[in-house]
Protein backbone atom coordinates (compact mmCIF):
# COMPACT_ATOMS: atom_id res chain seq x y z
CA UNK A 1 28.81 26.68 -19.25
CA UNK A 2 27.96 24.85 -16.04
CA UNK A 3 29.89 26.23 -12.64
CA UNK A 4 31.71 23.73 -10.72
CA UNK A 5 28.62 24.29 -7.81
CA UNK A 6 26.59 23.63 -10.67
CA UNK A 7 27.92 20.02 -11.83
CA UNK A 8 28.37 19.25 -8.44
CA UNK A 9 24.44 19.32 -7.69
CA UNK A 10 23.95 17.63 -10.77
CA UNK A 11 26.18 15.11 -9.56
CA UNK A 12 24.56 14.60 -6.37
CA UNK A 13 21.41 14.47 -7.77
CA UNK A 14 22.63 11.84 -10.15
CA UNK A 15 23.96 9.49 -7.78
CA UNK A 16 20.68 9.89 -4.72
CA UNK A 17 18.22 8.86 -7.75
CA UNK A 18 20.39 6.06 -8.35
CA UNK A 19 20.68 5.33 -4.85
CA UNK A 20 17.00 5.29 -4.29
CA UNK A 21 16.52 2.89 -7.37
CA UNK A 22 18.60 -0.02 -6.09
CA UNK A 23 16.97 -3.26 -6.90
CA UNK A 24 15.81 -5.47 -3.95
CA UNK A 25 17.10 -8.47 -3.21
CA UNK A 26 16.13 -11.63 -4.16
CA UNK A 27 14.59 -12.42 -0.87
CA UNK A 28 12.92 -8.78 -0.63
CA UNK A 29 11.45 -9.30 -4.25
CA UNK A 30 10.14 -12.49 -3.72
CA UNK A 31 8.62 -11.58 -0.68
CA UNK A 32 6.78 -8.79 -2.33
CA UNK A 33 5.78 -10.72 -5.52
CA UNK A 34 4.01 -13.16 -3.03
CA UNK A 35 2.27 -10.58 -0.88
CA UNK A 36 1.12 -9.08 -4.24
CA UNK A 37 -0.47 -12.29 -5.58
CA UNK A 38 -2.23 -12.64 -2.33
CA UNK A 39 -3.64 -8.81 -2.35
CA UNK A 40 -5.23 -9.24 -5.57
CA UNK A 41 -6.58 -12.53 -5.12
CA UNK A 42 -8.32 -11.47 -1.56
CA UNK A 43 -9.19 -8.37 -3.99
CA UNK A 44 -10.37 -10.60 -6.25
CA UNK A 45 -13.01 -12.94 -3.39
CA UNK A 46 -14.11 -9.32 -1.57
CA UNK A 47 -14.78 -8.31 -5.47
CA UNK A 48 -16.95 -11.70 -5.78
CA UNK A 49 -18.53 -11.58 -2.47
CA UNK A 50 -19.26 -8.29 -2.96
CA UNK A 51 -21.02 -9.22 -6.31
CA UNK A 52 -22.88 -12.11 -4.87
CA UNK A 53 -23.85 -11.15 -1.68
CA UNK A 54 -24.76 -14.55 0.49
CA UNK A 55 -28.37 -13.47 1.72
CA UNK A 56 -27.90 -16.47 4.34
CA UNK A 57 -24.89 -14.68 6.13
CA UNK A 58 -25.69 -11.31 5.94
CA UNK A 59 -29.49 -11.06 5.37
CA UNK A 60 -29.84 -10.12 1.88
CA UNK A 61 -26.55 -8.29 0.95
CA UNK A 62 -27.45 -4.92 3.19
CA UNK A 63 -26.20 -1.58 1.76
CA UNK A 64 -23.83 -1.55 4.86
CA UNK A 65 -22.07 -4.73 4.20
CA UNK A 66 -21.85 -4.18 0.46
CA UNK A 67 -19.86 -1.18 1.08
CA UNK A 68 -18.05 -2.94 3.78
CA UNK A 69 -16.72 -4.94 1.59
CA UNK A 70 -15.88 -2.17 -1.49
CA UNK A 71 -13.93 -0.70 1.34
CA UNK A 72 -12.05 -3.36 2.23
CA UNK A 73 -11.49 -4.42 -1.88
CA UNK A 74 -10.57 -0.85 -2.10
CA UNK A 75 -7.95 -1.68 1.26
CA UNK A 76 -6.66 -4.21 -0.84
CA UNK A 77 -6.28 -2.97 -4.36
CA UNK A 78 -4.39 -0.10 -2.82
CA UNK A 79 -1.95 -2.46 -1.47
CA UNK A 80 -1.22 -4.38 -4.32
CA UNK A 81 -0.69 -1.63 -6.18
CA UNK A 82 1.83 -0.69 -3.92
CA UNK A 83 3.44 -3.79 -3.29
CA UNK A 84 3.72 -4.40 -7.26
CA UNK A 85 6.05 -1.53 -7.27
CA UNK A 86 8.07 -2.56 -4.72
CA UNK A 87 8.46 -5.68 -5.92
CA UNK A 88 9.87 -3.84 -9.11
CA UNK A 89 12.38 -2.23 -7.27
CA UNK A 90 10.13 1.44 -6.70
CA UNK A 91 9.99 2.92 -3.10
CA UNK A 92 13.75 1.61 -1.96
CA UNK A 93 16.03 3.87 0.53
CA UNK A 94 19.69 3.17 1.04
CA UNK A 95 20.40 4.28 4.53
CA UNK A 96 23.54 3.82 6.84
CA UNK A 97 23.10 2.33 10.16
CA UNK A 98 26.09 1.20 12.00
CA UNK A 99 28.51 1.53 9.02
CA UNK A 100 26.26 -1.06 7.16
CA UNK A 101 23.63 -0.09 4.48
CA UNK A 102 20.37 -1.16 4.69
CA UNK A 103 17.57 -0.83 2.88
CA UNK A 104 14.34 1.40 3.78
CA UNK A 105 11.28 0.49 2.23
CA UNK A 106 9.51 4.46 2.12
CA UNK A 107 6.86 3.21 -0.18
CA UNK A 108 5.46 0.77 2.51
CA UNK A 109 4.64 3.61 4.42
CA UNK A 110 3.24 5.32 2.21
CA UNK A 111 0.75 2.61 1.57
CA UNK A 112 0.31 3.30 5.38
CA UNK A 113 -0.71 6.48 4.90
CA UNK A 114 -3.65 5.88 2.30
CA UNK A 115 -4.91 2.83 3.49
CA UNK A 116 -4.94 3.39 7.74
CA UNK A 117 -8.08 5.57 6.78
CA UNK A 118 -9.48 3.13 5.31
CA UNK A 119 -9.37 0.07 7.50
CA UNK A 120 -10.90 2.69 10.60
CA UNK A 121 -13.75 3.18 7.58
CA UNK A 122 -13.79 -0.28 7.50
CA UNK A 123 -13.77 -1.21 10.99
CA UNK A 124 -16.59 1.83 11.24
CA UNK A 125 -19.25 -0.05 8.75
CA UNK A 126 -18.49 -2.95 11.06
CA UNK A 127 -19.41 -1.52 14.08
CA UNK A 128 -22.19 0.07 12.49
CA UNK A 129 -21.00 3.64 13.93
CA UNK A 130 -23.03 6.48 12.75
CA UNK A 131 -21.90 9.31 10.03
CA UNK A 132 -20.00 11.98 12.71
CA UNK A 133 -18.83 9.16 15.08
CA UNK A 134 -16.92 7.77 11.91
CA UNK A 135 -16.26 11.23 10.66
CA UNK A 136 -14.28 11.98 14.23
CA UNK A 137 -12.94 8.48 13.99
CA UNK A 138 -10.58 9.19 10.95
């Protein structure tokens, strides 16, 4: 038999996954639906470019700009991935502010968190820093 304690974790367990699954609105998931499409098509062009390096541009797709731009498809795969579950409805907060409830998006930061990194990396192969000056850098 459960204790009263007991059901009444269960409870509020219960009810904050519920909370935290609340679907977006229709704005909110149409929003993210479009930043996804755009994500993976940019993925999509740094994918290409990456593939057919333009020897005009860049003098003969260099070792440093192909993996400039795997870093940056990599940037951008991460963040549709991310966005694709927010558009679902993954990654959503209910929070009270001012006796209103708003949504927090948590999942948009932590798409933050793995791809800040990577745009410094990014911005690092651009600069052309060397291996401990981009090693300090992130």
């Amino acid at each position: 038999r459960m204790s009263l304690a007991g059901s009444r974790q269960l409870w509020a367990l219960q009810r904050s996954r519920t909370a935290a699954m609340i679907p977006p609105t229709t704005c909110e998931q149409a929003v993210s639906w479009v930043v996804f499409a755009i994500f993976v098509i940019s993925s999509m062009v740094f994918l290409f470019r990456n593939s057919a390096a333009d020897e005009n541009f860049e003098g003969k797709g260099s070792a440093p700009s192909r993996r400039f731009r795997l870093v940056t498809a990599a940037i951008t795969i991460i963040a549709a991935f991310f966005y694709f579950f927010m558009a679902q409805g993954f990654g959503i907060d209910v929070q009270t502010v001012g006796g209103q409830q708003k949504n927090f998006w948590w999942l948009r930061y932590a798409d933050w968190l793995v791809t800040t990194p990577l745009l410094l990396l990014d911005l690092a192969l651009i600069a052309g820093m060397d291996v401990w000056d981009t090693f300090a850098l992130l």
